[in-house]
PDB file of N, CA and C in Angstrom:
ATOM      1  N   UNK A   1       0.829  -1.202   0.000  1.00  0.00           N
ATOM      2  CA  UNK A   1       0.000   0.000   0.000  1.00  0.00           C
ATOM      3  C   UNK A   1       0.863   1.252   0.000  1.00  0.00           C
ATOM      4  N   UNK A   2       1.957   1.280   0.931  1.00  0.00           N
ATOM      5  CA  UNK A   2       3.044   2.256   0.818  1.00  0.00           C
ATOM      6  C   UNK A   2       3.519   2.772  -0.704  1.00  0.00           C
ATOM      7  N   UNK A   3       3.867   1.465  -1.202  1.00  0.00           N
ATOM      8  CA  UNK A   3       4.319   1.672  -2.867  1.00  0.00           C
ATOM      9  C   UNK A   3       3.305   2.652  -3.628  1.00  0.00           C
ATOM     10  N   UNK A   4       1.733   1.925  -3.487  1.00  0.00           N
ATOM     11  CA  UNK A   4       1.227   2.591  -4.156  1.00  0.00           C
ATOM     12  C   UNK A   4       0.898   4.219  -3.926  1.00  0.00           C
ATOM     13  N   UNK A   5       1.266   4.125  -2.808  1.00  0.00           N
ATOM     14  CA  UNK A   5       0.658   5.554  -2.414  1.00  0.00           C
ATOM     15  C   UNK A   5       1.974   6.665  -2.462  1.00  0.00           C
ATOM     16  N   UNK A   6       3.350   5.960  -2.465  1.00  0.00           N
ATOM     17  CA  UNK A   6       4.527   6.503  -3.205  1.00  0.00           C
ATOM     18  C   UNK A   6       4.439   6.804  -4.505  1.00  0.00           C
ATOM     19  N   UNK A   7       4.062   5.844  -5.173  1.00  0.00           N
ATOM     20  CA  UNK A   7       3.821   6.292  -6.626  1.00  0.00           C
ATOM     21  C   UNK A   7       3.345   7.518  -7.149  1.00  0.00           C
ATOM     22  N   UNK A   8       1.752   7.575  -6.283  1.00  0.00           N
ATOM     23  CA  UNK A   8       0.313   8.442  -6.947  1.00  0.00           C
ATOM     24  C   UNK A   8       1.472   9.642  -6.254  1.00  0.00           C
ATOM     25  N   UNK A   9       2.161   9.808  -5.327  1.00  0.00           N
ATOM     26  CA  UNK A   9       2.892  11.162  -5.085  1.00  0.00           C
ATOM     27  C   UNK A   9       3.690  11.455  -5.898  1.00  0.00           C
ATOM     28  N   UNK A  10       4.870  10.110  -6.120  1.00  0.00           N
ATOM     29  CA  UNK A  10       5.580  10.735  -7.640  1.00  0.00           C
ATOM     30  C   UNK A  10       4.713  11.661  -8.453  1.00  0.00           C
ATOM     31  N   UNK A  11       3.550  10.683  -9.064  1.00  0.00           N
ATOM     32  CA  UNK A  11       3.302  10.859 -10.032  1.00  0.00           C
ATOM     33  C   UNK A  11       2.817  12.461 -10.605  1.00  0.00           C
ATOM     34  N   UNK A  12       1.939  12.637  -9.179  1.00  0.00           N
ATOM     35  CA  UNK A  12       1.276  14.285  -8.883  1.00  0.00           C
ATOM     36  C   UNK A  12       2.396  15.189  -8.814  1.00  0.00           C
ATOM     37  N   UNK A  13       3.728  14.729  -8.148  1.00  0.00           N
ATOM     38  CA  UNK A  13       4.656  15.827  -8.716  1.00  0.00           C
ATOM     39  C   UNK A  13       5.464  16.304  -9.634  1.00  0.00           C
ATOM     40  N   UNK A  14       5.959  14.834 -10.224  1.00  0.00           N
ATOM     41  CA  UNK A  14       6.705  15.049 -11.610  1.00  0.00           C
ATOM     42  C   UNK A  14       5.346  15.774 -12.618  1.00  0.00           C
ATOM     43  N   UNK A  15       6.508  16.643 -13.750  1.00  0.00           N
ATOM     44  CA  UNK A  15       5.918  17.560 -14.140  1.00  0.00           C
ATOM     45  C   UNK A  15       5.965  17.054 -15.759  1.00  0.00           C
ATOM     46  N   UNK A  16       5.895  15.990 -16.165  1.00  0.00           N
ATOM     47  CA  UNK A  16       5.511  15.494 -16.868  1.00  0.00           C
ATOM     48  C   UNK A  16       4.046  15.406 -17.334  1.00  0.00           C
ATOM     49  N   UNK A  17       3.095  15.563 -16.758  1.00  0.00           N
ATOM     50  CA  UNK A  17       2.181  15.801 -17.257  1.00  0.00           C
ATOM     51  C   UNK A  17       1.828  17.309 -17.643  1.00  0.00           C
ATOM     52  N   UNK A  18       2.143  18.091 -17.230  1.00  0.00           N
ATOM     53  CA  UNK A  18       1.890  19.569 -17.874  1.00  0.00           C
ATOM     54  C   UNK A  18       2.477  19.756 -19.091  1.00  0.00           C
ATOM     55  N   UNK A  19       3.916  19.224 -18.960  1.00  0.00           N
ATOM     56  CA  UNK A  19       4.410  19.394 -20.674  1.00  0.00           C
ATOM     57  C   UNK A  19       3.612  18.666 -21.357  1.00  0.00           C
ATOM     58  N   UNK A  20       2.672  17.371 -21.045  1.00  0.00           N
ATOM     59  CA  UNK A  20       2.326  16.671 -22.195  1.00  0.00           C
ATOM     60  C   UNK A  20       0.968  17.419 -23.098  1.00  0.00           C
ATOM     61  N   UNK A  21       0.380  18.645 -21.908  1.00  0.00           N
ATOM     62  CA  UNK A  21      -0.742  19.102 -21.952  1.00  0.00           C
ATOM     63  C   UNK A  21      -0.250  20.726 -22.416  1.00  0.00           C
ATOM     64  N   UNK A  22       0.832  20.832 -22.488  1.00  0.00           N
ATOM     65  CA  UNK A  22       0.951  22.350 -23.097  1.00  0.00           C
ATOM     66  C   UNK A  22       1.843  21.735 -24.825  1.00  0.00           C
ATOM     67  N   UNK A  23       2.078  20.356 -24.556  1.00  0.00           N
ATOM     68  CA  UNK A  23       2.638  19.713 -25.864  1.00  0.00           C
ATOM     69  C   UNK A  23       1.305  19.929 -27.074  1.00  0.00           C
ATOM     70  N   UNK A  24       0.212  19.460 -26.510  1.00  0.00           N
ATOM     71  CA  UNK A  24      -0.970  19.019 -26.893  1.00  0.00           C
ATOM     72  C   UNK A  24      -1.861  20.321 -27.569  1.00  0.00           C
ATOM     73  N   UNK A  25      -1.186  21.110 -26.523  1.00  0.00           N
ATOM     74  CA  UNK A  25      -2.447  22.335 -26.767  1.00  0.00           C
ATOM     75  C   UNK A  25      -1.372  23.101 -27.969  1.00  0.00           C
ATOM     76  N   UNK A  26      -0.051  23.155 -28.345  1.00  0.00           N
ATOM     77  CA  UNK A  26       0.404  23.304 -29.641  1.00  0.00           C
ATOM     78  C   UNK A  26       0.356  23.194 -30.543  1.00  0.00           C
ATOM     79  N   UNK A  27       0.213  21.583 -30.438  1.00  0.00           N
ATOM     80  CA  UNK A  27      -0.340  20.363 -31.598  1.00  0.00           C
ATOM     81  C   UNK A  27      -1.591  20.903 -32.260  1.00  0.00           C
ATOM     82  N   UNK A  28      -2.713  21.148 -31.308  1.00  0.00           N
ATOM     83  CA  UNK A  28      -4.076  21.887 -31.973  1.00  0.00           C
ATOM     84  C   UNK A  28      -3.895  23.361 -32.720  1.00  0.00           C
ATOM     85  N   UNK A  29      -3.187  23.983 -32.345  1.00  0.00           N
ATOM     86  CA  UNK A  29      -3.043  25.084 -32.469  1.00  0.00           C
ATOM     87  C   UNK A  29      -2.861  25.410 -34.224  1.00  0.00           C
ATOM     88  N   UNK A  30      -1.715  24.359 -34.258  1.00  0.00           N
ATOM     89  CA  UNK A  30      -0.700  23.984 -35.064  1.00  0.00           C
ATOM     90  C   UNK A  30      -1.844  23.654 -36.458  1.00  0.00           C
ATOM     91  N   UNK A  31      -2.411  22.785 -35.993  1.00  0.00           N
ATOM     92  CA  UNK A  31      -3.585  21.805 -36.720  1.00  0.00           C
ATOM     93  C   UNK A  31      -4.419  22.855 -37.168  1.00  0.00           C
ATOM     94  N   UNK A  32      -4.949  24.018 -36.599  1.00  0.00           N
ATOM     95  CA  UNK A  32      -5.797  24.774 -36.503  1.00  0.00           C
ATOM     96  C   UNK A  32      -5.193  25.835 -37.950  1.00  0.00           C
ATOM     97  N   UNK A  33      -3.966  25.815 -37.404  1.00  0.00           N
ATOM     98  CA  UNK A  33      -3.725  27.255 -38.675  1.00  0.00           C
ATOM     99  C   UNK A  33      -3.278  26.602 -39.845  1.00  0.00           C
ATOM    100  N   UNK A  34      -3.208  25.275 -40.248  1.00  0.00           N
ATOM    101  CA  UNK A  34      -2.571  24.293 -40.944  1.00  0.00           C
ATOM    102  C   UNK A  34      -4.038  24.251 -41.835  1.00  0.00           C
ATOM    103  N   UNK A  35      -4.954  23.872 -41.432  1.00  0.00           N
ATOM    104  CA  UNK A  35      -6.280  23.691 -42.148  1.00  0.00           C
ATOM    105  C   UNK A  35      -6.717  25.115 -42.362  1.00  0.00           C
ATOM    106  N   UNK A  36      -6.372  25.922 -41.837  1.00  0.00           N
ATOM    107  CA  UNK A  36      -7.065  27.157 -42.231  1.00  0.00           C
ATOM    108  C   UNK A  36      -6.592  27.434 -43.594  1.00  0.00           C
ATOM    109  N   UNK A  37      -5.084  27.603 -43.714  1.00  0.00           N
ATOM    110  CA  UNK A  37      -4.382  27.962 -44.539  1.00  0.00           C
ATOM    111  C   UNK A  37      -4.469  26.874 -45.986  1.00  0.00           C
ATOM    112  N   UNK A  38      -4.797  25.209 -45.639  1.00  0.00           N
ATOM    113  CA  UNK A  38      -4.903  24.648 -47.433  1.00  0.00           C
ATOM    114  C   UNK A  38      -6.650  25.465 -47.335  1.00  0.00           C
ATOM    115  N   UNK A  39      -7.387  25.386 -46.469  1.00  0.00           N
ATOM    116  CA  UNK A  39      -8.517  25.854 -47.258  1.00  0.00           C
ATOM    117  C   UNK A  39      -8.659  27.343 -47.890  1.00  0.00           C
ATOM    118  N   UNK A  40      -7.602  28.065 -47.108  1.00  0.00           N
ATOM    119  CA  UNK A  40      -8.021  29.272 -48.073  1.00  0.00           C
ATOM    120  C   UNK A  40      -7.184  29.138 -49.405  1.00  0.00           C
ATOM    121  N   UNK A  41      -6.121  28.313 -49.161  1.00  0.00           N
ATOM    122  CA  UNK A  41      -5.281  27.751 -51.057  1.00  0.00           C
ATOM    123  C   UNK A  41      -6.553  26.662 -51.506  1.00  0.00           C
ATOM    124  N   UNK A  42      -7.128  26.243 -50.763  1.00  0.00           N
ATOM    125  CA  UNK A  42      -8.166  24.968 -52.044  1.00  0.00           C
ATOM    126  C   UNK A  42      -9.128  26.743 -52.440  1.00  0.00           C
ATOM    127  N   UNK A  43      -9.814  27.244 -51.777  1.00  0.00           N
ATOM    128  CA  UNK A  43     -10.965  28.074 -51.923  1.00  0.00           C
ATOM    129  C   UNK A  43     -10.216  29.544 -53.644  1.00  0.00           C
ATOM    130  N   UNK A  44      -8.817  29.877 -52.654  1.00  0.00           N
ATOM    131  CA  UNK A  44      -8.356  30.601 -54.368  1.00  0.00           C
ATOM    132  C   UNK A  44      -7.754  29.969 -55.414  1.00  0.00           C
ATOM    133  N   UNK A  45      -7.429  28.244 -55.375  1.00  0.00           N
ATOM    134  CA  UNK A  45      -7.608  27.191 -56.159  1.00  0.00           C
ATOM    135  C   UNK A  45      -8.780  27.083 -57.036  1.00  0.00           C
ATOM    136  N   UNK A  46      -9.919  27.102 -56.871  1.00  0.00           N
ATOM    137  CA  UNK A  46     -11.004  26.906 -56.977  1.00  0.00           C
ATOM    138  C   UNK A  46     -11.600  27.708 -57.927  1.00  0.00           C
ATOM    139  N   UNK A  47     -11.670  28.680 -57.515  1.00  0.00           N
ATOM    140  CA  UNK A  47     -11.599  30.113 -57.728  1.00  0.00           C
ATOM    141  C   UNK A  47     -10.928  30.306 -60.040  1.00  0.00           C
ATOM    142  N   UNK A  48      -9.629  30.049 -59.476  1.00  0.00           N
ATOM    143  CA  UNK A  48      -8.812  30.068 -60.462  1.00  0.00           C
ATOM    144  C   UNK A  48      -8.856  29.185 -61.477  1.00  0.00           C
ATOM    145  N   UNK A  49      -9.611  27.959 -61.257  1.00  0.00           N
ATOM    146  CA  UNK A  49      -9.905  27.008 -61.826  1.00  0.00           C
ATOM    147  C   UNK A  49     -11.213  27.096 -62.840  1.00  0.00           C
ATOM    148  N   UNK A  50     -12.082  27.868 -61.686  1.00  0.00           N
ATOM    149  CA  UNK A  50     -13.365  28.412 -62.706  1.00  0.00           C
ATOM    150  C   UNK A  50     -13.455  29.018 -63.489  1.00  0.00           C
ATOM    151  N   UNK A  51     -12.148  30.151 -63.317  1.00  0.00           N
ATOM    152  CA  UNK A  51     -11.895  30.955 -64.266  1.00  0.00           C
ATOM    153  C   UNK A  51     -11.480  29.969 -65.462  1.00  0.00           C
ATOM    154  N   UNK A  52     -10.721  29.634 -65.162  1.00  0.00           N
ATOM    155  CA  UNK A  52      -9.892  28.836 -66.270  1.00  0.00           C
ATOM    156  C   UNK A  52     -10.626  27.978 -67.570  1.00  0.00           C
ATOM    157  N   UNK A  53     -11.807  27.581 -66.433  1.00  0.00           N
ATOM    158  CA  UNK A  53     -12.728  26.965 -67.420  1.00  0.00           C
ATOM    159  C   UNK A  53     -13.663  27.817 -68.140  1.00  0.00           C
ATOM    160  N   UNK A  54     -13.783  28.888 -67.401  1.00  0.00           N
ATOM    161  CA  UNK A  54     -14.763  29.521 -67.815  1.00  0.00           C
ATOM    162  C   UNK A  54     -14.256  30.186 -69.443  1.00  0.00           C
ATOM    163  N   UNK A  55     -13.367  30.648 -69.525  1.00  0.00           N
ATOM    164  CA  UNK A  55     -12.558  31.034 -70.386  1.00  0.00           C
ATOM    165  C   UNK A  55     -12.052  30.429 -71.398  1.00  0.00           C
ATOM    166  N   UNK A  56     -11.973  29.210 -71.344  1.00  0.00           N
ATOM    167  CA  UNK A  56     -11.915  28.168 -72.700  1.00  0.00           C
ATOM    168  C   UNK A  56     -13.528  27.578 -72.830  1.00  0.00           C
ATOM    169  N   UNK A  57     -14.024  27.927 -72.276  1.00  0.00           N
ATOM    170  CA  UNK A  57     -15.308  27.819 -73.291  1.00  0.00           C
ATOM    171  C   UNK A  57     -15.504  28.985 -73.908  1.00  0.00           C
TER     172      UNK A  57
END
């Protein structure tokens, strides 16, 4: 019981879990401006494409 209750104290103090949670909240961040950015290249893709067609007809 000692062990375990050594552990759950490690565990609450090593600071390993905050980096994994400020790792994480980057990752989204990251993800976030990553999709923003192909959709506004698919959307003036798109765009340019219509033209394109539009114009050879």
């Amino acid at each position: 019981m000692t062990q375990l209750m050594s552990s759950v104290k490690n565990f609450l103090v090593s600071e390993d879990g905050p980096t994994a949670v400020e790792y994480a909240i980057m990752l989204a961040l990251i993800v976030i401006v990553c999709i923003g950015a192909v959709q506004s290249i698919g959307t003036k893709a798109a765009a340019k494409f219509t033209a394109a067609g539009a114009a050879l007809q």
